[in-house]
Protein backbone atom coordinates (compact mmCIF):
# COMPACT_ATOMS: atom_id res chain seq x y z
CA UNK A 1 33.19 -5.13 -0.86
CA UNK A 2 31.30 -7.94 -2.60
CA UNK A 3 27.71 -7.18 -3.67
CA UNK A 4 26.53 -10.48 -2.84
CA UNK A 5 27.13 -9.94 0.84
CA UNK A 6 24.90 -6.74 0.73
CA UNK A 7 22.02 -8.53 -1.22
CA UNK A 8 22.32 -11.45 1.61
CA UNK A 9 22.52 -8.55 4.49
CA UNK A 10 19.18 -6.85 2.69
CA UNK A 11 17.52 -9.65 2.60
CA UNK A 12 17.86 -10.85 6.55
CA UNK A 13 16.63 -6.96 7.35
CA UNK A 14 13.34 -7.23 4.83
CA UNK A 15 12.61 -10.75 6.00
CA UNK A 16 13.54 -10.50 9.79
CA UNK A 17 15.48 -13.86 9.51
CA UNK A 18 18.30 -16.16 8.19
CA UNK A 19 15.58 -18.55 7.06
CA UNK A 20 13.52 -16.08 4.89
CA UNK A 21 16.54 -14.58 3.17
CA UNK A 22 18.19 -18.47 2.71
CA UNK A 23 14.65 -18.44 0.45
CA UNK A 24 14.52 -16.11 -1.25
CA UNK A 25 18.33 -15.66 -2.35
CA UNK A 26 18.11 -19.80 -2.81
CA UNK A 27 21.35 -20.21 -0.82
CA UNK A 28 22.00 -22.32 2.11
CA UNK A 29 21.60 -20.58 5.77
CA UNK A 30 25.24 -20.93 6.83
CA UNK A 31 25.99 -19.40 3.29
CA UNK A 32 23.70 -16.32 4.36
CA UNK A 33 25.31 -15.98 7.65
CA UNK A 34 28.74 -16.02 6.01
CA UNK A 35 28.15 -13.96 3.69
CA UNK A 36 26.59 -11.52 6.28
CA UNK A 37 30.28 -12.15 8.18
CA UNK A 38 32.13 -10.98 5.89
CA UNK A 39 30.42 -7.60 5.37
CA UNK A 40 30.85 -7.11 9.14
CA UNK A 41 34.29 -8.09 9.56
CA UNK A 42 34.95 -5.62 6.78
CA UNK A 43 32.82 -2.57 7.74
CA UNK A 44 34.24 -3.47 11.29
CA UNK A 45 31.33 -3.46 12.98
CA UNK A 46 28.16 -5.54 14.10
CA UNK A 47 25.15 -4.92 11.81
CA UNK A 48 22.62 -7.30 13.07
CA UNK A 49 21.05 -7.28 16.59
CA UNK A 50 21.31 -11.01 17.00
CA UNK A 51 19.18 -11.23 20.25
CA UNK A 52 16.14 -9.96 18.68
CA UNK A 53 13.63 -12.10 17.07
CA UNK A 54 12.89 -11.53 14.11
CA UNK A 55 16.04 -9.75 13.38
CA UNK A 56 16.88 -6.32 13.15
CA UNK A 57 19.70 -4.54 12.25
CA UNK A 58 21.40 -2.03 14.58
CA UNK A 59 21.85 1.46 14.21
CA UNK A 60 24.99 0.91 12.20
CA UNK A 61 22.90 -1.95 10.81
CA UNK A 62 20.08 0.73 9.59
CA UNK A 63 22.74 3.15 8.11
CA UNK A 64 24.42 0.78 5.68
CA UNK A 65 20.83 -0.70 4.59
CA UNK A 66 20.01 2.43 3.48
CA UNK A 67 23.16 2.67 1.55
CA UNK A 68 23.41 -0.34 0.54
CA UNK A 69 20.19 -0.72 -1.06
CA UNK A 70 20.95 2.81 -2.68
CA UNK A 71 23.82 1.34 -3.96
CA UNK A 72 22.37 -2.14 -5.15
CA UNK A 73 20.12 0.28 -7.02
CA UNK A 74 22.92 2.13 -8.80
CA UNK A 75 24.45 -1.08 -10.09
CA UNK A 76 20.79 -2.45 -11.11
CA UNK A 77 20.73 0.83 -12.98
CA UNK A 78 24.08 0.76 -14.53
CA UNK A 79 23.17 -2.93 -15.58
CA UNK A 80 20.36 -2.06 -17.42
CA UNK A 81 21.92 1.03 -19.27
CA UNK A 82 24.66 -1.36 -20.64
CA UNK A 83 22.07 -4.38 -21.50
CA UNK A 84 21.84 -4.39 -25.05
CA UNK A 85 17.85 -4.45 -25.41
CA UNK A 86 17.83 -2.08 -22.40
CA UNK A 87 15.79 -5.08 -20.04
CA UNK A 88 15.04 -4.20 -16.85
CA UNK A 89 15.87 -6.98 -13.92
CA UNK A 90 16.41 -7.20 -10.53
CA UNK A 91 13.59 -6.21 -7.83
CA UNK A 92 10.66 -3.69 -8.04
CA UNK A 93 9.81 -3.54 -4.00
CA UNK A 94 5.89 -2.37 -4.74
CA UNK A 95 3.62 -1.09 -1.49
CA UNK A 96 -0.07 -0.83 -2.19
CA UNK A 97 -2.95 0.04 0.44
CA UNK A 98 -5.70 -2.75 1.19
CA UNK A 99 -8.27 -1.12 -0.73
CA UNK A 100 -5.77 -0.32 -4.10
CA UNK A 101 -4.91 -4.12 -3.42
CA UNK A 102 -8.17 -5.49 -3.73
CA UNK A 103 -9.52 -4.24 -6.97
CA UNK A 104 -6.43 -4.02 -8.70
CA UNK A 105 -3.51 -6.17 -7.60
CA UNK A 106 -3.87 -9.02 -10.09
CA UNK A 107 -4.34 -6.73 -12.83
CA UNK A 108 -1.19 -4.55 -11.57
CA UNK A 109 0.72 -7.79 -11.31
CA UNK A 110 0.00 -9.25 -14.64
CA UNK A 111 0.70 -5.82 -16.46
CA UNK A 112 4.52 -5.51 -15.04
CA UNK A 113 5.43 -9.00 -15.69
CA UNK A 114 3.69 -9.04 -19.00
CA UNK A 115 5.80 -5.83 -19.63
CA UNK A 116 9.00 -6.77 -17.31
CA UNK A 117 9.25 -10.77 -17.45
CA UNK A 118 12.70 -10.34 -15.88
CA UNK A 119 11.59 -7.57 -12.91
CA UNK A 120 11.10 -9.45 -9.73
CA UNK A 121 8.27 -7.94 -8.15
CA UNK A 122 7.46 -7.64 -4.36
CA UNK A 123 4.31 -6.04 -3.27
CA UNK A 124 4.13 -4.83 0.49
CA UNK A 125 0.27 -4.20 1.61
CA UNK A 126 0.25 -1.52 4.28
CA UNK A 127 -1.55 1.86 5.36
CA UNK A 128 0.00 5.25 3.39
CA UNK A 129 1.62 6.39 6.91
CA UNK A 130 3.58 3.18 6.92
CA UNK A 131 4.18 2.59 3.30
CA UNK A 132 5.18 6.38 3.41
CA UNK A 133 7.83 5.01 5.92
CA UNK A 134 9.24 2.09 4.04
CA UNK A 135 9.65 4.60 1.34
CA UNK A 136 11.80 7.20 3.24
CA UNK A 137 13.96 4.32 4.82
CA UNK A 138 14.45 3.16 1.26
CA UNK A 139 12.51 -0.61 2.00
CA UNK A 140 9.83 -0.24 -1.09
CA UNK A 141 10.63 1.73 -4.52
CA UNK A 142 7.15 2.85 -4.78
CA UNK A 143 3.70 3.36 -2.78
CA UNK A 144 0.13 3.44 -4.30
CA UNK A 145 -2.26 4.35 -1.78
CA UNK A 146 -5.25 6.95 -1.37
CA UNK A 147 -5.89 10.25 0.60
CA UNK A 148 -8.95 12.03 1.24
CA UNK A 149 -8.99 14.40 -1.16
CA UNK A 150 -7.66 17.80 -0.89
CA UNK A 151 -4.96 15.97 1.26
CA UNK A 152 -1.38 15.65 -0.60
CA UNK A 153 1.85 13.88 0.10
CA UNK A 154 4.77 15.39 2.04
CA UNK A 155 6.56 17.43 -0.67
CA UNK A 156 10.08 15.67 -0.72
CA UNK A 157 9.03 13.07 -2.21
CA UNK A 158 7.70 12.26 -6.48
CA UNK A 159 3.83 12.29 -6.37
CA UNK A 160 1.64 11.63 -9.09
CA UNK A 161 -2.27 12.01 -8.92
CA UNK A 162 -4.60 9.54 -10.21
CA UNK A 163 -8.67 9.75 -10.37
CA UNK A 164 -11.10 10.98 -7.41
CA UNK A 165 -13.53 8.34 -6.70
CA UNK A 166 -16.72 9.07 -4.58
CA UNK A 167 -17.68 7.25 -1.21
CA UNK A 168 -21.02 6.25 -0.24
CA UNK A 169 -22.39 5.75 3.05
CA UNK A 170 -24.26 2.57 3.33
CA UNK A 171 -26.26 0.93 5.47
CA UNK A 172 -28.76 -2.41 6.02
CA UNK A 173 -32.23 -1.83 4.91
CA UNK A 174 -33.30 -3.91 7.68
CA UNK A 175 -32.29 -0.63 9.73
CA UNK A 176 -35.08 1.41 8.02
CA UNK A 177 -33.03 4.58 7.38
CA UNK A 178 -34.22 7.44 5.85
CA UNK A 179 -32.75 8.20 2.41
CA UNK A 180 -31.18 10.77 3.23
CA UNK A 181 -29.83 12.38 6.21
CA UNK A 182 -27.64 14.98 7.83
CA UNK A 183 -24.15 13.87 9.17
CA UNK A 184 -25.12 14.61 13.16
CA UNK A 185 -27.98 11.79 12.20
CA UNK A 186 -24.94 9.41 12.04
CA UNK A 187 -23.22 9.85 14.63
CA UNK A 188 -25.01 7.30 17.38
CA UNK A 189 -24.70 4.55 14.85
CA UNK A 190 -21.41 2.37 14.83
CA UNK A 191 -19.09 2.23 11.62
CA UNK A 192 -17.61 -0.60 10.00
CA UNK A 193 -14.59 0.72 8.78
CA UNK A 194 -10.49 -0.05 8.28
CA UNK A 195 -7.81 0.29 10.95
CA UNK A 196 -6.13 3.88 11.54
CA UNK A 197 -4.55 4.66 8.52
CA UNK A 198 -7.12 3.41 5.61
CA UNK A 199 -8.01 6.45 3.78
CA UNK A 200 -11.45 5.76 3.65
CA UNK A 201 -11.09 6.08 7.72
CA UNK A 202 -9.00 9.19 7.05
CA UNK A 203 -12.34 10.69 5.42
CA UNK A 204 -14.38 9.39 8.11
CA UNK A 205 -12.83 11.17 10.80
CA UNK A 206 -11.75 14.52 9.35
CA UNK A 207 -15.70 14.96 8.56
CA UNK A 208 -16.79 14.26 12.04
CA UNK A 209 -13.72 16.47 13.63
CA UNK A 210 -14.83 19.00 12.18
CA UNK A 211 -18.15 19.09 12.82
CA UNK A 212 -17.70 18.38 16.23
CA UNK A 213 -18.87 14.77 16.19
CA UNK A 214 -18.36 12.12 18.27
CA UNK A 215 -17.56 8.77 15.74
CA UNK A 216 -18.41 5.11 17.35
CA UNK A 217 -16.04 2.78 15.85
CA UNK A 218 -17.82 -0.84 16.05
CA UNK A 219 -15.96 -3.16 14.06
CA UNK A 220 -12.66 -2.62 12.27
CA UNK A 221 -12.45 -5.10 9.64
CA UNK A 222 -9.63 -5.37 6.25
CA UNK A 223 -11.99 -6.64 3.71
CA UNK A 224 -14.60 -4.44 1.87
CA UNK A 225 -16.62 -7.76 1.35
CA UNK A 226 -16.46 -8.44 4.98
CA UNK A 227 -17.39 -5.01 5.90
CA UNK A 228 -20.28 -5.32 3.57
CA UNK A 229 -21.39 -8.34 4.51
CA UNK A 230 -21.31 -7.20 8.28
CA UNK A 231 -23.33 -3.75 7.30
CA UNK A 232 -25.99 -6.34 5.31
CA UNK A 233 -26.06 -8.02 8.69
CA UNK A 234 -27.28 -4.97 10.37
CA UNK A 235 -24.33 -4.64 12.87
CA UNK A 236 -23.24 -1.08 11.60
CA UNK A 237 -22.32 1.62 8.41
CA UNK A 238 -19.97 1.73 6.46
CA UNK A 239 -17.97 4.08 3.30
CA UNK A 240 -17.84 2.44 0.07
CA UNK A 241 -17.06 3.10 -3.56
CA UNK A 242 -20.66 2.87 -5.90
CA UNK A 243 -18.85 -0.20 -7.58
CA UNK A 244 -17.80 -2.53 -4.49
CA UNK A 245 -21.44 -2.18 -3.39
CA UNK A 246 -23.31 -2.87 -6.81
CA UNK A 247 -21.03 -5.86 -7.11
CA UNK A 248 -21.72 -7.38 -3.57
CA UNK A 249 -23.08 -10.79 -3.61
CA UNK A 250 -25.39 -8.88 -0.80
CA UNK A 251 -26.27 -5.79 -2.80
CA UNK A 252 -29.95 -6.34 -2.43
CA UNK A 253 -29.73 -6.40 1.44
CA UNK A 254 -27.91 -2.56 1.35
CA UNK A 255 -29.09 0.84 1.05
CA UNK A 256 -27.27 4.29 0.35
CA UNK A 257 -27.36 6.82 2.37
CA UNK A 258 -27.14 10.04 1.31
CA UNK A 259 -25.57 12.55 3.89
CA UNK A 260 -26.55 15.65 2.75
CA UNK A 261 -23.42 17.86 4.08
CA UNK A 262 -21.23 14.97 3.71
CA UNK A 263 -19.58 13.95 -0.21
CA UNK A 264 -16.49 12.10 0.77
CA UNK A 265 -13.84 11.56 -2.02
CA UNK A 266 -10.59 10.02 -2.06
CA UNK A 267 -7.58 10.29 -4.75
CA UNK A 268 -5.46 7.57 -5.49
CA UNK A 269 -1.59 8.85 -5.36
CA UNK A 270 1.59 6.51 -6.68
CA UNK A 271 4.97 7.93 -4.77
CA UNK A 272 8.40 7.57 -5.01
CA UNK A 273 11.99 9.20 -4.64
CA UNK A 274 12.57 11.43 -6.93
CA UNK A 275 15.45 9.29 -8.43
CA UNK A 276 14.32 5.93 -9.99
CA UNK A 277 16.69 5.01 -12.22
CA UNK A 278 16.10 1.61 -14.07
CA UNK A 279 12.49 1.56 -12.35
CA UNK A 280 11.16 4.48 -14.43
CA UNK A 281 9.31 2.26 -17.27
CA UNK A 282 7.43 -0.09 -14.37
CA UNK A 283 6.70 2.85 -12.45
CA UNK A 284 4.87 4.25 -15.67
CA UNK A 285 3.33 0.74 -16.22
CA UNK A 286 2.51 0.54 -12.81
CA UNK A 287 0.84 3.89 -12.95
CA UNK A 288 -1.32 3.28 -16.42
CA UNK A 289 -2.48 0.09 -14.98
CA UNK A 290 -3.69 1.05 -11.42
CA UNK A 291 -5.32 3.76 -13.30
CA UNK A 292 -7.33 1.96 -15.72
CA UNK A 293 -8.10 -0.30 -12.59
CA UNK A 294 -9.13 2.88 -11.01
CA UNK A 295 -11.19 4.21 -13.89
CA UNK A 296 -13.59 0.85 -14.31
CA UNK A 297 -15.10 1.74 -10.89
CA UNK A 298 -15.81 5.26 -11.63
CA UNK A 299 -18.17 5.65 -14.39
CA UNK A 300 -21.17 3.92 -12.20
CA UNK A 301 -19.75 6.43 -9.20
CA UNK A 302 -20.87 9.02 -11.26
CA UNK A 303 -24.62 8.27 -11.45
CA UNK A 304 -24.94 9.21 -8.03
């Protein structure tokens, strides 16, 4: 079987089209759709639901992704073993959370192809349950995300730890607040928070479960600036690292909160499969640079 079909037959599953993998492979589309041809008329079998929009494989379809992409990998490896300077090509399929994303993905970015000028990088933003997935069905290499902490990830899979950062409840001074206040105090106000599946959320929610809480969700919003800027507005509270809110353009405009039987933390966690192959050296650069990301919003975390 010829590799090339595979790599054209990846790249219609991870971009849902013909048109997005005639991009990114640079090929025409009737070369992509031959190429996909050929690997069916050889496995004998149709991989691609061609009715669906965007594309999707079938169940056959999902089977030989998973292997092919495992196999893609073992040649990538192989590849670099035999390179004479050891370089590292191909692609390094990266999925971060929104929060990782925003104070670290240029940095991130900059350090691997600084490091790896011939690693194509793809970065994936996503929740951990979903980048979690990807991982298992073998669509990213890695995921760098954060749990509450205390909270680890599943056990079949390579996890490595990175710094606890400390949340703050904030809030508009316009709202007149107290200081300080118990968590059943909070719980007629409405939070401006992430979707399901933000770890900040994660916190959120576990706190008030278990004390029995109910939690109003007013706005769900992606951006920590925009969730800051709403909370300056007055519209609702919100959990944010020490850092994001001394370095809002609105800083003067918030308050924290403190919650006195309430300290939420989260850890930052990078995962993969255990085998990684040629991707072991970006994983490692990947991993010092997210943590030195990490590390310049801690030290003013700790004043409080």
């Amino acid at each position: 079987m010829n590799t090339r079909d595979f790599e054209a037959f990846l790249a219609v599953v991870e971009t849902g089209s013909i048109v997005g993998a005639s991009a990114r492979l640079h090929l025409t589309q009737p070369g992509v759709s031959r190429r996909i041809q050929n690997l069916e008329e050889q496995l004998g079998i149709a991989l691609l639901d061609r009715q669906s929009k965007p594309l999707k494989p079938t169940a056959a379809g999902r089977e030989t992704y998973v292997h092919g992409r495992r196999m893609l990998g073992v040649l990538g490896d192989l590849k670099t073993g035999l390179s004479p300077k050891g370089i590292v090509s191909g692609e390094f399929r990266l999925g971060i959370s929104s929060y990782l994303s925003e104070v670290g993905i240029t940095t991130i970015a900059n350090k691997l192809r600084d490091n790896f000028p011939d690693l194509t990088l793809r970065i994936t933003i996503g929740w951990s349950e979903q980048l979690l997935e990807q991982l298992r069905h073998s669509e990213i290499d890695v995921a760098a995300f954060c749990l509450p902490e205390g909270i680890h990830p599943p056990t079949e899979i390579e996890a490595d730890s990175l710094s606890v950062q400390s949340l703050f409840v904030t809030a508009s001074l316009s709202l007149g607040l107290p200081s300080s206040v118990m968590l059943r105090d909070l719980s007629p106000l409405p939070w401006i928070i992430n979707q399901n599946g933000c770890g900040f959320r994660s916190v959120i929610q576990r706190r008030f479960e278990q004390e029995h809480l109910p939690l109003r969700i007013g706005i769900e919003a992606l951006s920590s600036d925009l969730r800051l800027s709403l909370v300056a507005g007055g519209l609702g509270i919100t959990l944010a690292t020490r850092a994001a809110i001394e370095s809002s353009p609105l800083h003067d405009a918030l308050q924290i909160i403190h919650v006195q039987d309430f300290e939420p933390k989260v850890r930052a966690w990078i995962v993969h499969r255990p085998s990684v192959g040629r991707l072991v050296g970006p994983i490692e650069c990947l991993t010092s640079a997210l943590e030195a990301v990490i590390d310049t919003q801690i030290p003013s975390s700790k004043q409080g």
